[in-house]
PDB file of N, CA and C in Angstrom:
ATOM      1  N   UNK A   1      93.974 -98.323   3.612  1.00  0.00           N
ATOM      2  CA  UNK A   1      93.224 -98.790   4.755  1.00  0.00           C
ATOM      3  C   UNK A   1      92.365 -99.972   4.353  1.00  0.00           C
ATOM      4  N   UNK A   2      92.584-100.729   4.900  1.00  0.00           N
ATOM      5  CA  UNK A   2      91.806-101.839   4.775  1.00  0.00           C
ATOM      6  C   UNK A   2      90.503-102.158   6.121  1.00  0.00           C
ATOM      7  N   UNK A   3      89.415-101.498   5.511  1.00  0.00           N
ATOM      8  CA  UNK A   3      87.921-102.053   6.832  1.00  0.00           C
ATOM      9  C   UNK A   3      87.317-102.988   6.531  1.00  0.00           C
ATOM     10  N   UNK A   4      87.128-103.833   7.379  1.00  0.00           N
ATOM     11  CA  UNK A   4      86.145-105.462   7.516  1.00  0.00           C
ATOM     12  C   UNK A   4      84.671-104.721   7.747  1.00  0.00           C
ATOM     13  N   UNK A   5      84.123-105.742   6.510  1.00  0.00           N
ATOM     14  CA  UNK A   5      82.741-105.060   7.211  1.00  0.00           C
ATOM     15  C   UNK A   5      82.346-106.673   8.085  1.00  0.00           C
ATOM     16  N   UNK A   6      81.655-106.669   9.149  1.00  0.00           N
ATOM     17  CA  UNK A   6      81.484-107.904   9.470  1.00  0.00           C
ATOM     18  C   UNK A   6      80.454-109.034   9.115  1.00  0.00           C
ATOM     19  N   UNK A   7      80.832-110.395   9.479  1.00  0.00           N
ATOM     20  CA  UNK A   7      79.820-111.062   8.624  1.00  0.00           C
ATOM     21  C   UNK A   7      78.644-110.880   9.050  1.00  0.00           C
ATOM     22  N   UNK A   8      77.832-111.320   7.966  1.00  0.00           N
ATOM     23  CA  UNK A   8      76.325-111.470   8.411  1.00  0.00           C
ATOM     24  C   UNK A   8      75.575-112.365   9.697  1.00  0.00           C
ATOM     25  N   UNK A   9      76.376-113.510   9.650  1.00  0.00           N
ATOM     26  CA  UNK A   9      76.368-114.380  11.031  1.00  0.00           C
ATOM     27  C   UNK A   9      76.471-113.316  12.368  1.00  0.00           C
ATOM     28  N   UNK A  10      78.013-112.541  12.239  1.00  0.00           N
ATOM     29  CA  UNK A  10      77.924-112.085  13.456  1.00  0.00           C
ATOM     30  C   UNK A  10      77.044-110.686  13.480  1.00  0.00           C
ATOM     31  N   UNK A  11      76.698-109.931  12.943  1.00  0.00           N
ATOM     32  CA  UNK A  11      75.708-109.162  12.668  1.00  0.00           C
ATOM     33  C   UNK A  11      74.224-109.723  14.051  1.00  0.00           C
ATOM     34  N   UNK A  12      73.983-111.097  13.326  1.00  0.00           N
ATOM     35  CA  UNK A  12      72.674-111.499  13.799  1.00  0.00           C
ATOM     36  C   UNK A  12      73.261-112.020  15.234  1.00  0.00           C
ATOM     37  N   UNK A  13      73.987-112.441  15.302  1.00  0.00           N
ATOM     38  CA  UNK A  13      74.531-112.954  16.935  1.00  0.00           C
ATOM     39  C   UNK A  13      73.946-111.425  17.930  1.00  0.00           C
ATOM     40  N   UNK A  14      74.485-110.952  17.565  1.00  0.00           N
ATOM     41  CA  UNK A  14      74.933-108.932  18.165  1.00  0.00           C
ATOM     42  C   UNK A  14      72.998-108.999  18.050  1.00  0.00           C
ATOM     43  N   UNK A  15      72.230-108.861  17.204  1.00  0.00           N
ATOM     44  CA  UNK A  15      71.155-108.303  17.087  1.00  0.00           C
ATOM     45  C   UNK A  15      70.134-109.571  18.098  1.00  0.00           C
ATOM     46  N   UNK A  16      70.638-110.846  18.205  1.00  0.00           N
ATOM     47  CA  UNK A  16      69.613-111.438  18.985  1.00  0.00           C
ATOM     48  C   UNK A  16      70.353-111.269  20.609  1.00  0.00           C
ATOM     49  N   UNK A  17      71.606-111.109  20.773  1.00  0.00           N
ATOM     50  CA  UNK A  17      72.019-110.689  21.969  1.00  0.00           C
ATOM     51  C   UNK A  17      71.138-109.337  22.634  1.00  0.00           C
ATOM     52  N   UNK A  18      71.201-108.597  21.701  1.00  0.00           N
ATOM     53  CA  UNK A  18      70.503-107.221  22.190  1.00  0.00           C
ATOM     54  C   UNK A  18      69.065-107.301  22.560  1.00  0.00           C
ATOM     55  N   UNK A  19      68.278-108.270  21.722  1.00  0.00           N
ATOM     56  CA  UNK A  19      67.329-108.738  21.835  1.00  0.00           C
ATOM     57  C   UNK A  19      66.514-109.451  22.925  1.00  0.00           C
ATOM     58  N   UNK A  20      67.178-110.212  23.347  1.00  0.00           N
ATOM     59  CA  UNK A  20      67.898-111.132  24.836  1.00  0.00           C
ATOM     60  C   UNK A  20      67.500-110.356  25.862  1.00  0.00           C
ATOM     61  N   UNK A  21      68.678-109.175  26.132  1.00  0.00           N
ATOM     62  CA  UNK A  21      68.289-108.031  27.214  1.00  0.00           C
ATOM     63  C   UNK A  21      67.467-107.427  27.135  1.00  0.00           C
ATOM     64  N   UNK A  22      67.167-106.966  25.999  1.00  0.00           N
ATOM     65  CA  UNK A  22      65.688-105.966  25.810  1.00  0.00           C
ATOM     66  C   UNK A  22      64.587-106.698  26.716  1.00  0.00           C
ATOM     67  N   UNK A  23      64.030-107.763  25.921  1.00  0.00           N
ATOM     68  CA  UNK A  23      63.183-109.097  26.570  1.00  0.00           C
ATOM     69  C   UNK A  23      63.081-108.741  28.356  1.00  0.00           C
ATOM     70  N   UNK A  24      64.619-108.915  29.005  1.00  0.00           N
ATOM     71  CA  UNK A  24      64.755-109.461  30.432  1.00  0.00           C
ATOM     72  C   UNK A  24      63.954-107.793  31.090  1.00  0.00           C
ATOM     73  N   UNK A  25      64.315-106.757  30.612  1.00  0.00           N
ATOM     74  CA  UNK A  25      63.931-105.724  30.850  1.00  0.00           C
ATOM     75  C   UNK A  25      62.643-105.723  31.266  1.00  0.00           C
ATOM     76  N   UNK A  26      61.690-106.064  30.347  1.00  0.00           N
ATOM     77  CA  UNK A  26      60.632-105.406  30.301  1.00  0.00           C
ATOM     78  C   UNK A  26      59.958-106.894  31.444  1.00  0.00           C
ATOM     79  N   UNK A  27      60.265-108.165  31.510  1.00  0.00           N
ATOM     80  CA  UNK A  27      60.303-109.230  32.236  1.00  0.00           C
ATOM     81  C   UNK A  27      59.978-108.626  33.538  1.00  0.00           C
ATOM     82  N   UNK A  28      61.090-107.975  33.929  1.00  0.00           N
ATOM     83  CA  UNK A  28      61.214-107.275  35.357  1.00  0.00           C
ATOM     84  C   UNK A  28      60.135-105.994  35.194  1.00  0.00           C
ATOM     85  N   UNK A  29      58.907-105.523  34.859  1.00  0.00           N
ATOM     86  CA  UNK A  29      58.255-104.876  35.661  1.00  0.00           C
ATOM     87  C   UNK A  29      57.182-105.863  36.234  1.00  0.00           C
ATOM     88  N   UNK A  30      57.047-105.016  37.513  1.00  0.00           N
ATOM     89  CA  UNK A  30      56.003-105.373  38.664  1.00  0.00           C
ATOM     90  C   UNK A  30      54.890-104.844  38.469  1.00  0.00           C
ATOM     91  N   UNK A  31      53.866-105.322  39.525  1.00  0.00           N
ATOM     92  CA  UNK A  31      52.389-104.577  39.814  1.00  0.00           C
ATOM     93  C   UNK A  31      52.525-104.756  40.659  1.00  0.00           C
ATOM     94  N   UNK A  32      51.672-103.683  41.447  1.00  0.00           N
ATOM     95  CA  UNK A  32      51.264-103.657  42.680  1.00  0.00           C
ATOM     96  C   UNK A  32      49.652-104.179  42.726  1.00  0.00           C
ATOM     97  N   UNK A  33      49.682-105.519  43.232  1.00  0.00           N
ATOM     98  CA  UNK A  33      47.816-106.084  42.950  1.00  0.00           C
ATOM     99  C   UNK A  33      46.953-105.390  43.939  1.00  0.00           C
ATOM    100  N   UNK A  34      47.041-104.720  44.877  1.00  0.00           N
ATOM    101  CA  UNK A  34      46.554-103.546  45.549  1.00  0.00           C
ATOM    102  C   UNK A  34      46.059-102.184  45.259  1.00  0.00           C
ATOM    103  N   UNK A  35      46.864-102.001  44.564  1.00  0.00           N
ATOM    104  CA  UNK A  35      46.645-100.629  43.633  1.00  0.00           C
ATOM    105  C   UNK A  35      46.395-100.144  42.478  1.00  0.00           C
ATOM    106  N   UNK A  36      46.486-101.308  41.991  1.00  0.00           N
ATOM    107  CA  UNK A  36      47.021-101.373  40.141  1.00  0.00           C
ATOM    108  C   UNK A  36      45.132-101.587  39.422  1.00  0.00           C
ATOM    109  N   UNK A  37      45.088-100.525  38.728  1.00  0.00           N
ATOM    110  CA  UNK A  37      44.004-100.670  37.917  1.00  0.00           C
ATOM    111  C   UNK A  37      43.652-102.220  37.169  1.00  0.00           C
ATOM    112  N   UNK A  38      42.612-102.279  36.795  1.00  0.00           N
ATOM    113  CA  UNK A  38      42.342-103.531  35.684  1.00  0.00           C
ATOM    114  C   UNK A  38      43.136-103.778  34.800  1.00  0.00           C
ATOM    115  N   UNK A  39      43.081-102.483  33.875  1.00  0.00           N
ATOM    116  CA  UNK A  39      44.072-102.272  32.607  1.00  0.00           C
ATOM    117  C   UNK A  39      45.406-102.704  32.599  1.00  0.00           C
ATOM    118  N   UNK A  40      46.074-102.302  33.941  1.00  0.00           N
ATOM    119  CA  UNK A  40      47.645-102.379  34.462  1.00  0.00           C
ATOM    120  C   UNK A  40      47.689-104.021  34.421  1.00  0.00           C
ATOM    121  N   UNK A  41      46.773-104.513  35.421  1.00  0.00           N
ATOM    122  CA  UNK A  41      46.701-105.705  35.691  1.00  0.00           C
ATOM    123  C   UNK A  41      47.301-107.156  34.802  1.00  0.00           C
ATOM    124  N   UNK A  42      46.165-106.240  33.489  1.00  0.00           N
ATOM    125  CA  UNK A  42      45.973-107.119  32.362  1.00  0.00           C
ATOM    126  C   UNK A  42      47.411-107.408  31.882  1.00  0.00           C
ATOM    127  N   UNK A  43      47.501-106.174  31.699  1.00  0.00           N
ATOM    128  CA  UNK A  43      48.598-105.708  30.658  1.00  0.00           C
ATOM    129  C   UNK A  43      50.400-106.515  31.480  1.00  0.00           C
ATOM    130  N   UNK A  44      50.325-106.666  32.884  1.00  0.00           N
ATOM    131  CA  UNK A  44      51.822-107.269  33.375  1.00  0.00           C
ATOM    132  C   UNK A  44      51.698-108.258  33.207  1.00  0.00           C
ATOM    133  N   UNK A  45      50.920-109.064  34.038  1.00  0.00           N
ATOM    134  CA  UNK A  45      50.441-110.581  34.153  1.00  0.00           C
ATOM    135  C   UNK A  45      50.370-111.627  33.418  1.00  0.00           C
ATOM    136  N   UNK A  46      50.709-112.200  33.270  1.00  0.00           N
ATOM    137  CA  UNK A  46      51.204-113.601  32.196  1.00  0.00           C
ATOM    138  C   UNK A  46      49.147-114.212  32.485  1.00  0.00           C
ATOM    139  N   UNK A  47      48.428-114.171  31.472  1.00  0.00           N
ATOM    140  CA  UNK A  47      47.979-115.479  31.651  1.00  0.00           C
ATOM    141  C   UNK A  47      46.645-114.663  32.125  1.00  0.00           C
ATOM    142  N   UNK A  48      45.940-113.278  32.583  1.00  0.00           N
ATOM    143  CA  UNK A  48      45.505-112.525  33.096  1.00  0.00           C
ATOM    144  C   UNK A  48      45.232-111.566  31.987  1.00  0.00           C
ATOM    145  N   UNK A  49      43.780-111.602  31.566  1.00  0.00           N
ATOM    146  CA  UNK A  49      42.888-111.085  30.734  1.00  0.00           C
ATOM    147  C   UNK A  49      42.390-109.871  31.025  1.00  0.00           C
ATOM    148  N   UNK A  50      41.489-109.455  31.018  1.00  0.00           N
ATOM    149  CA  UNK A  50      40.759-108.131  31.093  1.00  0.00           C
ATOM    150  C   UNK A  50      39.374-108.461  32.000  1.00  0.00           C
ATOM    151  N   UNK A  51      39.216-109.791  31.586  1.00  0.00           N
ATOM    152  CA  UNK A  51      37.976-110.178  32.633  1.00  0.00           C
ATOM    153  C   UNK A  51      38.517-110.470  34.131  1.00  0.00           C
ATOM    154  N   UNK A  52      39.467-111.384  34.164  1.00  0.00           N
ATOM    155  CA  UNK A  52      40.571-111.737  35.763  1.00  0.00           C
ATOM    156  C   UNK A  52      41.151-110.710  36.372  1.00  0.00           C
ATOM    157  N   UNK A  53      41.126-109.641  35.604  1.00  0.00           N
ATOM    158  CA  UNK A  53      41.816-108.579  36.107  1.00  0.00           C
ATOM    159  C   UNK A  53      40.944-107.216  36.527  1.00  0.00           C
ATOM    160  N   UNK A  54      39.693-107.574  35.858  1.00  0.00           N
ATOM    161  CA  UNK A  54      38.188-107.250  36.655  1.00  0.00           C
ATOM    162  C   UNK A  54      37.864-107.544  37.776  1.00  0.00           C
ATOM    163  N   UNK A  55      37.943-109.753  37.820  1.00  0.00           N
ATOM    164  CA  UNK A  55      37.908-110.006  39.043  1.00  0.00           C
ATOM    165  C   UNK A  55      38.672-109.421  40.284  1.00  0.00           C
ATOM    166  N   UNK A  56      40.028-109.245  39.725  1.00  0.00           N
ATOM    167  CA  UNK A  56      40.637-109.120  40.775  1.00  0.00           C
ATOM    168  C   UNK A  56      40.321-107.701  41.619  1.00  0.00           C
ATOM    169  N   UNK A  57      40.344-106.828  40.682  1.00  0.00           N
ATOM    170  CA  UNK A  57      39.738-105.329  41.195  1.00  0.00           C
ATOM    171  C   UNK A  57      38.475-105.585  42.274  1.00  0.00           C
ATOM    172  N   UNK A  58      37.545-106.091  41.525  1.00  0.00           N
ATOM    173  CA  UNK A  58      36.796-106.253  42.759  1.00  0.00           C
ATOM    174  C   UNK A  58      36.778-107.172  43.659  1.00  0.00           C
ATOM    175  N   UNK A  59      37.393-108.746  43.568  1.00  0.00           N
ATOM    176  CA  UNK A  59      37.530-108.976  44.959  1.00  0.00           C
ATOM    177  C   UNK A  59      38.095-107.805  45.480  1.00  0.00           C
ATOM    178  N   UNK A  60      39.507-107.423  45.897  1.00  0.00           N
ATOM    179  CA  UNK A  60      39.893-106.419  46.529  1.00  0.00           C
ATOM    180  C   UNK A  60      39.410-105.485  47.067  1.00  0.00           C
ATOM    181  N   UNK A  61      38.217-104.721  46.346  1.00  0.00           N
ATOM    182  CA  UNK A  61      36.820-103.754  46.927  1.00  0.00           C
ATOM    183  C   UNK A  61      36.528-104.727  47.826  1.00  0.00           C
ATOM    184  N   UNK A  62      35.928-105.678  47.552  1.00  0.00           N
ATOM    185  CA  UNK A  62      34.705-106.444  48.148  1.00  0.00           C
ATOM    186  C   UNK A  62      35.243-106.802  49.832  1.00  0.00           C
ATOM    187  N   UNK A  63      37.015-107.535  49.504  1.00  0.00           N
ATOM    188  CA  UNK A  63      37.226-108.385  51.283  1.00  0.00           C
ATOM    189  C   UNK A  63      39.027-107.267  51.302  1.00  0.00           C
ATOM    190  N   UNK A  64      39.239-106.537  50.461  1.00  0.00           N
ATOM    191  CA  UNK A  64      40.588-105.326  50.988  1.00  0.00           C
ATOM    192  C   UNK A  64      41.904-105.531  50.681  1.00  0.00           C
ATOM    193  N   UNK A  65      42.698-105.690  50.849  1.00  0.00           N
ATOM    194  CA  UNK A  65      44.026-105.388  49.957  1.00  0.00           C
ATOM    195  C   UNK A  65      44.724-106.965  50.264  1.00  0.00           C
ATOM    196  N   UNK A  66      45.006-107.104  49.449  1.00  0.00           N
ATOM    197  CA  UNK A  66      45.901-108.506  49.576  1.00  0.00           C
ATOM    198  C   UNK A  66      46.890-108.444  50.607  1.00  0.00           C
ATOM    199  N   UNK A  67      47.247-109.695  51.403  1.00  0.00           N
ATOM    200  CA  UNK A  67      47.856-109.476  52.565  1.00  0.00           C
ATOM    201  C   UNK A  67      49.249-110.542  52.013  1.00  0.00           C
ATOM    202  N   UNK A  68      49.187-111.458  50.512  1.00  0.00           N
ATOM    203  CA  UNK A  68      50.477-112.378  49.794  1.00  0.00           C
ATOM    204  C   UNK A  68      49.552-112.246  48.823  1.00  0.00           C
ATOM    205  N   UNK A  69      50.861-112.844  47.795  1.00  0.00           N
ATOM    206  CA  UNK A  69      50.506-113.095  46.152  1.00  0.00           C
ATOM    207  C   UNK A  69      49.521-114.517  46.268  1.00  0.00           C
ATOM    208  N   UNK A  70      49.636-115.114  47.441  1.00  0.00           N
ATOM    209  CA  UNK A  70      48.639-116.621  47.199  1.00  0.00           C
ATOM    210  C   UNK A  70      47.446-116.467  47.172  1.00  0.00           C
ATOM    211  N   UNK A  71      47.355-115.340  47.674  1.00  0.00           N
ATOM    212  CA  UNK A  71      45.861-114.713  48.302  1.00  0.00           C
ATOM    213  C   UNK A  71      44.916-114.590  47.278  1.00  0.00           C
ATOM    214  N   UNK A  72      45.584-114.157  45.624  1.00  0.00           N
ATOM    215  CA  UNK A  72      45.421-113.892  44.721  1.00  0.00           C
ATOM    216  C   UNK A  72      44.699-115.171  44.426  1.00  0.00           C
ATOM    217  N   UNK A  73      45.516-115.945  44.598  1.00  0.00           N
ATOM    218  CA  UNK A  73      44.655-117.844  43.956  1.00  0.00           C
ATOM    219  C   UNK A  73      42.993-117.659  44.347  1.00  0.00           C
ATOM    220  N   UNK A  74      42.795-117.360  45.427  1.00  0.00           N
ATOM    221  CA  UNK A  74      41.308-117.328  45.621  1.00  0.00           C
ATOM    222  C   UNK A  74      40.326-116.381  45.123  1.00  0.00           C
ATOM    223  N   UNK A  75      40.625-115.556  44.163  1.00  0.00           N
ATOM    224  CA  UNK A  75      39.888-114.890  43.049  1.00  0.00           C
ATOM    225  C   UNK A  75      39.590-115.840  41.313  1.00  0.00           C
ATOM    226  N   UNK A  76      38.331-115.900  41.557  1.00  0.00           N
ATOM    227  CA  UNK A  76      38.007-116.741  40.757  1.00  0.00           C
ATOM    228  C   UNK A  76      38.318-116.528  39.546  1.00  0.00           C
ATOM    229  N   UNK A  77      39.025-117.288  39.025  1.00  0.00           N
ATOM    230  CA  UNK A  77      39.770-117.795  37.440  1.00  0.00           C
ATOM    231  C   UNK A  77      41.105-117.638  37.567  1.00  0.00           C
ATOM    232  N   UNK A  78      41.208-117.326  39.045  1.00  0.00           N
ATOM    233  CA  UNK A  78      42.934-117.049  38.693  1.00  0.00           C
ATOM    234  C   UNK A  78      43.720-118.206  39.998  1.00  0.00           C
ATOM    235  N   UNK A  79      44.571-119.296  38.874  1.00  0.00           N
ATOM    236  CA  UNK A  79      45.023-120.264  39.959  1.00  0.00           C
ATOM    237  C   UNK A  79      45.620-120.361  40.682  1.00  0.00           C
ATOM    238  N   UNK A  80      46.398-121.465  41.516  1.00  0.00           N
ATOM    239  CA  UNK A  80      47.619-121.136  41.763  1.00  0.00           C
ATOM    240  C   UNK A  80      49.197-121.001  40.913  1.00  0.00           C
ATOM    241  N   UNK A  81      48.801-121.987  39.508  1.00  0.00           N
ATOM    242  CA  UNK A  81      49.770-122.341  38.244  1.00  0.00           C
ATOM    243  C   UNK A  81      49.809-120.751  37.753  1.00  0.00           C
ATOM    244  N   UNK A  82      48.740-119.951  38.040  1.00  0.00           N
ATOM    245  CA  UNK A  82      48.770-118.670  37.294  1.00  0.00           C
ATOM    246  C   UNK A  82      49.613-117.609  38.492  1.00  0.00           C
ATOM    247  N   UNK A  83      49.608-117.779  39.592  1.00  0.00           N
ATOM    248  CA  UNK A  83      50.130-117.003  40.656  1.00  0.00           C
ATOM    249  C   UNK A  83      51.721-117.542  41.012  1.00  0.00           C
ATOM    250  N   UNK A  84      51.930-118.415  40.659  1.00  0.00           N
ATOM    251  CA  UNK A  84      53.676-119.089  40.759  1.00  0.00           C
ATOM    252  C   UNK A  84      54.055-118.673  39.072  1.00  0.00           C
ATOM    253  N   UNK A  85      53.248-118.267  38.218  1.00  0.00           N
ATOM    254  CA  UNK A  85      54.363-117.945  37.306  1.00  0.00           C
ATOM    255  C   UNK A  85      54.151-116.482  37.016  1.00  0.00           C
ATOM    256  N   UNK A  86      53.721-115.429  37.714  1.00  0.00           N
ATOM    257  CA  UNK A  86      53.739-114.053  38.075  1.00  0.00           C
ATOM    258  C   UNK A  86      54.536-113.681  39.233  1.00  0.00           C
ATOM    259  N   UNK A  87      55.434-114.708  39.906  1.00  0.00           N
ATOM    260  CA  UNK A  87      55.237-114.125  41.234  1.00  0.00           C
ATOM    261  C   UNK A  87      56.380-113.320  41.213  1.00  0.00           C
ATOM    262  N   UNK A  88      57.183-113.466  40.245  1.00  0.00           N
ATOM    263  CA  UNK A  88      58.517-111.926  40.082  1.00  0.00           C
ATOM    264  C   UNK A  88      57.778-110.736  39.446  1.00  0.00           C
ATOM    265  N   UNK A  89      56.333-111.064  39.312  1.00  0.00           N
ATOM    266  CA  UNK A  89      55.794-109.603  38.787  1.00  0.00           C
ATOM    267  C   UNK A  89      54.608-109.101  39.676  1.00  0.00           C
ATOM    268  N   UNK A  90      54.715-109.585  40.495  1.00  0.00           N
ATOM    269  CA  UNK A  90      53.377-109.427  42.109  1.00  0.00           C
ATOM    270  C   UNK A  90      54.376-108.715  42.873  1.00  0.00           C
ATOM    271  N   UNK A  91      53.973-107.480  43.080  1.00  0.00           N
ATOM    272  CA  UNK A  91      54.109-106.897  44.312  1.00  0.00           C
ATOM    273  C   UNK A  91      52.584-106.338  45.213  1.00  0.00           C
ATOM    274  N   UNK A  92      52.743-106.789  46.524  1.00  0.00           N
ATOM    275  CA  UNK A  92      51.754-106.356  47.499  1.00  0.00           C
ATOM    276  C   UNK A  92      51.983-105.321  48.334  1.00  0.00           C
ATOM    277  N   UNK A  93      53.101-104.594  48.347  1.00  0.00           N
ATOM    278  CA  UNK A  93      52.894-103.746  49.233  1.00  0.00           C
ATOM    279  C   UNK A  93      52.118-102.621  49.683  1.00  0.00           C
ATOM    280  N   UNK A  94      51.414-102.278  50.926  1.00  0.00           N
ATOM    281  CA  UNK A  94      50.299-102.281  50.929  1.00  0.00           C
ATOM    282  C   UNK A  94      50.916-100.325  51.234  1.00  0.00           C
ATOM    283  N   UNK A  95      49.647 -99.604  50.320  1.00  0.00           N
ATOM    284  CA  UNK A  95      50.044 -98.409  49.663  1.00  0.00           C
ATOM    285  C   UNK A  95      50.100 -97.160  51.170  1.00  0.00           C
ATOM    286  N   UNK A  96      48.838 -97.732  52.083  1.00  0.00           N
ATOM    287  CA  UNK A  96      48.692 -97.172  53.156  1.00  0.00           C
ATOM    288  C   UNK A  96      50.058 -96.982  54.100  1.00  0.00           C
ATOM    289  N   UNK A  97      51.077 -96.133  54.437  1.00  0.00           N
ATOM    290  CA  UNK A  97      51.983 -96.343  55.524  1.00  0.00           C
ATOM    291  C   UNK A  97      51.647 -96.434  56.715  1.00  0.00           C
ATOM    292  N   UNK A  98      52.814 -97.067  57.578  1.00  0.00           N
ATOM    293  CA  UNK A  98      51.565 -97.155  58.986  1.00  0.00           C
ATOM    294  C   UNK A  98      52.039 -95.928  59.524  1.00  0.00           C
ATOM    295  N   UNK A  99      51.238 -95.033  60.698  1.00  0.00           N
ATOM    296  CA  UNK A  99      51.321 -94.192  61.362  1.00  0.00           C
ATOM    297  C   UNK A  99      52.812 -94.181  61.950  1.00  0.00           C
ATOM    298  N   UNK A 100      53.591 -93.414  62.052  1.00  0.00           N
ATOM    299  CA  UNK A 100      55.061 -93.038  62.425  1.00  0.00           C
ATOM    300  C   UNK A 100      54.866 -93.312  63.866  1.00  0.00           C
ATOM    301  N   UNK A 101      54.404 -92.204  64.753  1.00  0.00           N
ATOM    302  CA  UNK A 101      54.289 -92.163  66.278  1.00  0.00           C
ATOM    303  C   UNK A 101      53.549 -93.575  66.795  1.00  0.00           C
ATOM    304  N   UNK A 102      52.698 -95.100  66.329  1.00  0.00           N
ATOM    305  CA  UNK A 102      52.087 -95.736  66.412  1.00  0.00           C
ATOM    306  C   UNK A 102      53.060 -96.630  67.682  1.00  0.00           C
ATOM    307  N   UNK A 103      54.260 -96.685  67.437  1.00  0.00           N
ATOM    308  CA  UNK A 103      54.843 -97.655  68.870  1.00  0.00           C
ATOM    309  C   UNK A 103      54.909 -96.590  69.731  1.00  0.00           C
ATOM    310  N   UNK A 104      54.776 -95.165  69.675  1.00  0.00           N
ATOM    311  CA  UNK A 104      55.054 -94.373  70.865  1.00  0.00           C
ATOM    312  C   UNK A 104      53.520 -94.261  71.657  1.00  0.00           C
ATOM    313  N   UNK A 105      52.667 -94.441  71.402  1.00  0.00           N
ATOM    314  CA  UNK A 105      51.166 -94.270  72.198  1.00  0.00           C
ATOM    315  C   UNK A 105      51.642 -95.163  73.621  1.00  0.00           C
ATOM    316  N   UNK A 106      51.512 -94.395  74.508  1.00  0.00           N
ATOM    317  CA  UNK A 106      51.251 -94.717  76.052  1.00  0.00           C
ATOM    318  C   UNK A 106      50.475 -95.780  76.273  1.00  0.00           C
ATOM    319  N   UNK A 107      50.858 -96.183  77.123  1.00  0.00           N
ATOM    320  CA  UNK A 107      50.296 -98.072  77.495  1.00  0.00           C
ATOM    321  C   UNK A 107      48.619 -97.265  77.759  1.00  0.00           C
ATOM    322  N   UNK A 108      47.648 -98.270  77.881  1.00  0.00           N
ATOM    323  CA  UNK A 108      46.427 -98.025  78.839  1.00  0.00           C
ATOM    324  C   UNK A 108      46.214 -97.890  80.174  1.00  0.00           C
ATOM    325  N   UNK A 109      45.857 -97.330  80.915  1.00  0.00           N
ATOM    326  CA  UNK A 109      46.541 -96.677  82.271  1.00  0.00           C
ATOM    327  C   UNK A 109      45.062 -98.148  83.108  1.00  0.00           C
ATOM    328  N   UNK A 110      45.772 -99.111  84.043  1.00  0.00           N
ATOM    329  CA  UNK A 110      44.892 -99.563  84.482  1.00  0.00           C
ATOM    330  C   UNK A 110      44.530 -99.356  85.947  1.00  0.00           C
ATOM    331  N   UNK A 111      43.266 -99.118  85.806  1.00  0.00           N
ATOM    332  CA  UNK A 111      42.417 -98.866  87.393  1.00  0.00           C
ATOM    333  C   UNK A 111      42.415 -99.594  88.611  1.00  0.00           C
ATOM    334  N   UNK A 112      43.507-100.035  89.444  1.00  0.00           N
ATOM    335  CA  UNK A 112      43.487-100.795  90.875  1.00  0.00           C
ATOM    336  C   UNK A 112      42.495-100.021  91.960  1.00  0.00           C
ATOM    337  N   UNK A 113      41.871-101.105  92.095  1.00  0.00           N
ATOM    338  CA  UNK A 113      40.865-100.676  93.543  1.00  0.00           C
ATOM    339  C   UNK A 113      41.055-101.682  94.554  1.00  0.00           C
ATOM    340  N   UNK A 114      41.835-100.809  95.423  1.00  0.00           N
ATOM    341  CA  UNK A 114      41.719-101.538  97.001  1.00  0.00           C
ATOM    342  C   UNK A 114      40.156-101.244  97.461  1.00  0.00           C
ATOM    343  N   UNK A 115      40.047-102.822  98.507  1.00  0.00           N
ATOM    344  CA  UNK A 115      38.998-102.723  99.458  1.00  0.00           C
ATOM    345  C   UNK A 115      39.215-102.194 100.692  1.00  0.00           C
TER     346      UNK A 115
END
């Protein structure tokens, strides 16, 4: 029997390929900037510290849940250059669901008075 062991070249091809995907993986997680603790914040966000990710917590207390990722630009230290290169890792969806029965509520019944 004759076994090839393979070269060292292709060895490292195979190990930075794997490498490659690993990378894209972890690329693709999100936050939710609504919900997501400081810590979380810090930790997805390209460019987004522990202090910006303070800010952001409390704007959000202060004026309520982000309604877009641009919205984000107006928390101080964080730009717009910093919000276009997060924006495959910004999710807003807002955690509250809306009420199910909410299109079924009955119109307001209005009062005609003849003279």
């Amino acid at each position: 029997m004759n076994i090839r062991i393979p070269s060292l070249k292709l060895l490292f091809q195979g190990l930075l390929l794997s490498l490659m995907f690993c990378g894209t993986a972890f690329a693709s997680e999100k936050v939710n900037i609504n919900t997501a603790d400081a810590a979380t914040l810090a930790r997805v966000l390209h460019n987004v510290g522990a202090a910006k990710a303070e800010a952001i917590v409390e704007y959000r207390r202060e004026h309520g849940a982000f309604r877009s990722a641009e919205q984000l630009a107006q928390v101080r230290g964080i730009g717009l250059k910093t919000v276009e290169r997060n924006a495959d890792r910004i999710d807003i969806a807002d955690p509250s669901p809306a009420p199910r029965n909410a299109a079924a509520k009955p119109a307001a019944r209005q009062v005609v008075r003849t003279p």
